[in-house]
Protein backbone atom coordinates (compact mmCIF):
# COMPACT_ATOMS: atom_id res chain seq x y z
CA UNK A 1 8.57 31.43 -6.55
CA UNK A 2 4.90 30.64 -5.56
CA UNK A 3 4.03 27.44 -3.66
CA UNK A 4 0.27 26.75 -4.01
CA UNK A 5 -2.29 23.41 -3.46
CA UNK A 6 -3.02 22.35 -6.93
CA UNK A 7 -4.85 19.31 -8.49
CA UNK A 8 -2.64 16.43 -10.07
CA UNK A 9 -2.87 16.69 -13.90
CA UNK A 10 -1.16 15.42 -16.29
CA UNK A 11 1.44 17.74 -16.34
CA UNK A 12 1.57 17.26 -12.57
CA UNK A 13 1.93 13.69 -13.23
CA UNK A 14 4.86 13.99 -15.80
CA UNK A 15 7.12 16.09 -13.77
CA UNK A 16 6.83 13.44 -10.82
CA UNK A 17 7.57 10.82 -13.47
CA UNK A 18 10.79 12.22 -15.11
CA UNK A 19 12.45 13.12 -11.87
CA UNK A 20 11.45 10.05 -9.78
CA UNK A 21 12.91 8.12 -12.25
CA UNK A 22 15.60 10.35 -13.41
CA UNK A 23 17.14 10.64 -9.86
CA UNK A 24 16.84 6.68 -9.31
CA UNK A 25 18.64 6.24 -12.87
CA UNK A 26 21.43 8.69 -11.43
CA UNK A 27 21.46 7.05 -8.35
CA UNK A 28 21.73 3.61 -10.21
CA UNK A 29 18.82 2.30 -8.43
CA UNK A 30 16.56 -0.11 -10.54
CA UNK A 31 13.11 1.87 -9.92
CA UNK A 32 10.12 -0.81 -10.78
CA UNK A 33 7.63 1.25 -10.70
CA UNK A 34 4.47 0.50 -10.63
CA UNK A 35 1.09 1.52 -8.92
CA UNK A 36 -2.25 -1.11 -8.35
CA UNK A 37 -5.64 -1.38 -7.38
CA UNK A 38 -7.40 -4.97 -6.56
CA UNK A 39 -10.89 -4.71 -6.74
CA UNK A 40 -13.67 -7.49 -5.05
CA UNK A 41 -16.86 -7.88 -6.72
CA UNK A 42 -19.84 -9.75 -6.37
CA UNK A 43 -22.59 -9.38 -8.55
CA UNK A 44 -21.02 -6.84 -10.10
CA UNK A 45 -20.76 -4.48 -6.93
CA UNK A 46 -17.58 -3.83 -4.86
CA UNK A 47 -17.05 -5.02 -1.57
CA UNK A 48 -13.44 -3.96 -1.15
CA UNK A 49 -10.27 -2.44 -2.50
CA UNK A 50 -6.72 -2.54 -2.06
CA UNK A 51 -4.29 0.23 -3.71
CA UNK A 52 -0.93 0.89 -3.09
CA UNK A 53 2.51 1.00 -5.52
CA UNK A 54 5.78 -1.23 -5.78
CA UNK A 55 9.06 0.61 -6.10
CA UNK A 56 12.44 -0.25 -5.83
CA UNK A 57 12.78 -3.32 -4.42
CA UNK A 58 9.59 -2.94 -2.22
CA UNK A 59 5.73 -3.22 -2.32
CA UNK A 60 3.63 -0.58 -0.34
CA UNK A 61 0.32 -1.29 0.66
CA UNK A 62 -1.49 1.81 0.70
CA UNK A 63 -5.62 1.45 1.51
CA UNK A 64 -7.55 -1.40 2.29
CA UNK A 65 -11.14 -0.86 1.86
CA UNK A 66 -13.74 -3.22 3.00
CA UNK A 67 -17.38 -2.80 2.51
CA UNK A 68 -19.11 -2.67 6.01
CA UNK A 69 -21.46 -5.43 5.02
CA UNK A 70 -18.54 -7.98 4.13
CA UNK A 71 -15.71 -7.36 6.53
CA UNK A 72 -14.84 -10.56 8.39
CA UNK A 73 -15.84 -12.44 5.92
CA UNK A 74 -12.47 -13.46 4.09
CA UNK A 75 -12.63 -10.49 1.57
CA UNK A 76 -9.72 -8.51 3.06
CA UNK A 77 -7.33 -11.43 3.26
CA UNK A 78 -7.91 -11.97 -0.21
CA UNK A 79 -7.14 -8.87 -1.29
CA UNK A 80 -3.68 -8.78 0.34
CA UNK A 81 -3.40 -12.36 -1.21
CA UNK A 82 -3.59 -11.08 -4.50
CA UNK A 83 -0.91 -8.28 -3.80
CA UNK A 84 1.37 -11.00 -2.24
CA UNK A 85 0.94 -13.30 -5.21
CA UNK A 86 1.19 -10.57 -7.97
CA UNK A 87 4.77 -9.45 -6.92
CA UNK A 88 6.24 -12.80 -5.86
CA UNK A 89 8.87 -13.35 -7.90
CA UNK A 90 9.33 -9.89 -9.51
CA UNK A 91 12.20 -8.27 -7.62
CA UNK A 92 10.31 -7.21 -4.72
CA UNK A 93 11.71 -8.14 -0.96
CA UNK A 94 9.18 -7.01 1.06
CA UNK A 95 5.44 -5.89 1.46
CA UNK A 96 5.39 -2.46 3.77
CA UNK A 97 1.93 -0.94 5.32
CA UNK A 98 0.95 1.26 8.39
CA UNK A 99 -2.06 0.98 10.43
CA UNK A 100 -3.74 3.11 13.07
CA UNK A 101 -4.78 1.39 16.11
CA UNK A 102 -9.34 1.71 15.42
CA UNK A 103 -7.73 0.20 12.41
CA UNK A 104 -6.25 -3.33 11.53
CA UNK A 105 -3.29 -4.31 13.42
CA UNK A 106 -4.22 -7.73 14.62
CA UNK A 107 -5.18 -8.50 10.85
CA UNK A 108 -2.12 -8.02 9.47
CA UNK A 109 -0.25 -9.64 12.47
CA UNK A 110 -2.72 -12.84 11.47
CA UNK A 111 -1.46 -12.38 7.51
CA UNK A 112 2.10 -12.93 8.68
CA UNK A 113 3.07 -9.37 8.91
CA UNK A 114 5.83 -8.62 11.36
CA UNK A 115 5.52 -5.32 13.38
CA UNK A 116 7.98 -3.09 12.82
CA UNK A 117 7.46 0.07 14.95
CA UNK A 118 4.80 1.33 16.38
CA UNK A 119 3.97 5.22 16.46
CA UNK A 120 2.33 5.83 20.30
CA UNK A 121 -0.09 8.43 20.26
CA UNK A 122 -1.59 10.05 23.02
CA UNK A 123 -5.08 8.00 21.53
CA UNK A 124 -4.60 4.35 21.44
CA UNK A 125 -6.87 4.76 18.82
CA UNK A 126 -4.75 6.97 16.32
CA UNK A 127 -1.23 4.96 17.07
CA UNK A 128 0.59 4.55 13.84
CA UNK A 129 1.50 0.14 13.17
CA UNK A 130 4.32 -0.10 10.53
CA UNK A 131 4.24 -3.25 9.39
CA UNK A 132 6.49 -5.38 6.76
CA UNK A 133 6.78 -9.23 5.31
CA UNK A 134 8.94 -10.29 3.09
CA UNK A 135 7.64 -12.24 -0.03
């Protein structure tokens, strides 16, 4: 056996895939899988992005990505709008994220999204926010 950093390819993709889903079929776990990306534009240029996937019976934010020039400005809140109303209704419970502290934790508090555990670290800065609302 070898164990080596490697780009995913397809055939990097495939394996994940089958036994993702395999082992939640075994497990009898409905898997509702499904990955997204929410894109702002104005004028045909992004501002901001929001990416993440919904599995099981649970949404996970993964990046949110404002453009320097347009934070504050409503864009971000939008964005997490849009993954809130997309899986409403859809057999997700909950929305998950994390955080650092130089980060966003007061936004998400603002949204509605209940802190769930906070990771100290010895730089305020770099603590880890897990956050979570249901929908």
């Amino acid at each position: 056996m070898e164990i080596k950093q490697v780009k995913v390819d397809n055939r990097i993709d495939e394996f994940i895939n089958n036994e993702f889903s395999g082992y939640a079929t075994q497990c009898e776990v409905a898997l509702n899988y499904e990955e997204f990306c929410f894109a702002a534009e104005d004028e045909g240029e992004i501002i901001g992005v929001i990416t993440g996937r919904a599995y099981y019976n649970e949404v996970h934010i993964g990046d949110l990505i404002v453009g320097k020039n347009c934070r504050k400005s409503g864009v971000g809140s939008k964005l997490v709008r849009a993954v809130e109303d997309n899986y409403k209704g859809k057999g997700y419970e909950k929305i998950a994220l994390t955080t650092f502290g130089f980060q966003a934790p007061g936004f998400y508090k603002k949204l509605g999204y209940e802190l769930e555990f906070v990771r100290e670290d010895k730089d305020p800065k770099l603590s880890k926010y897990f956050y979570i609302k249901k929908i």
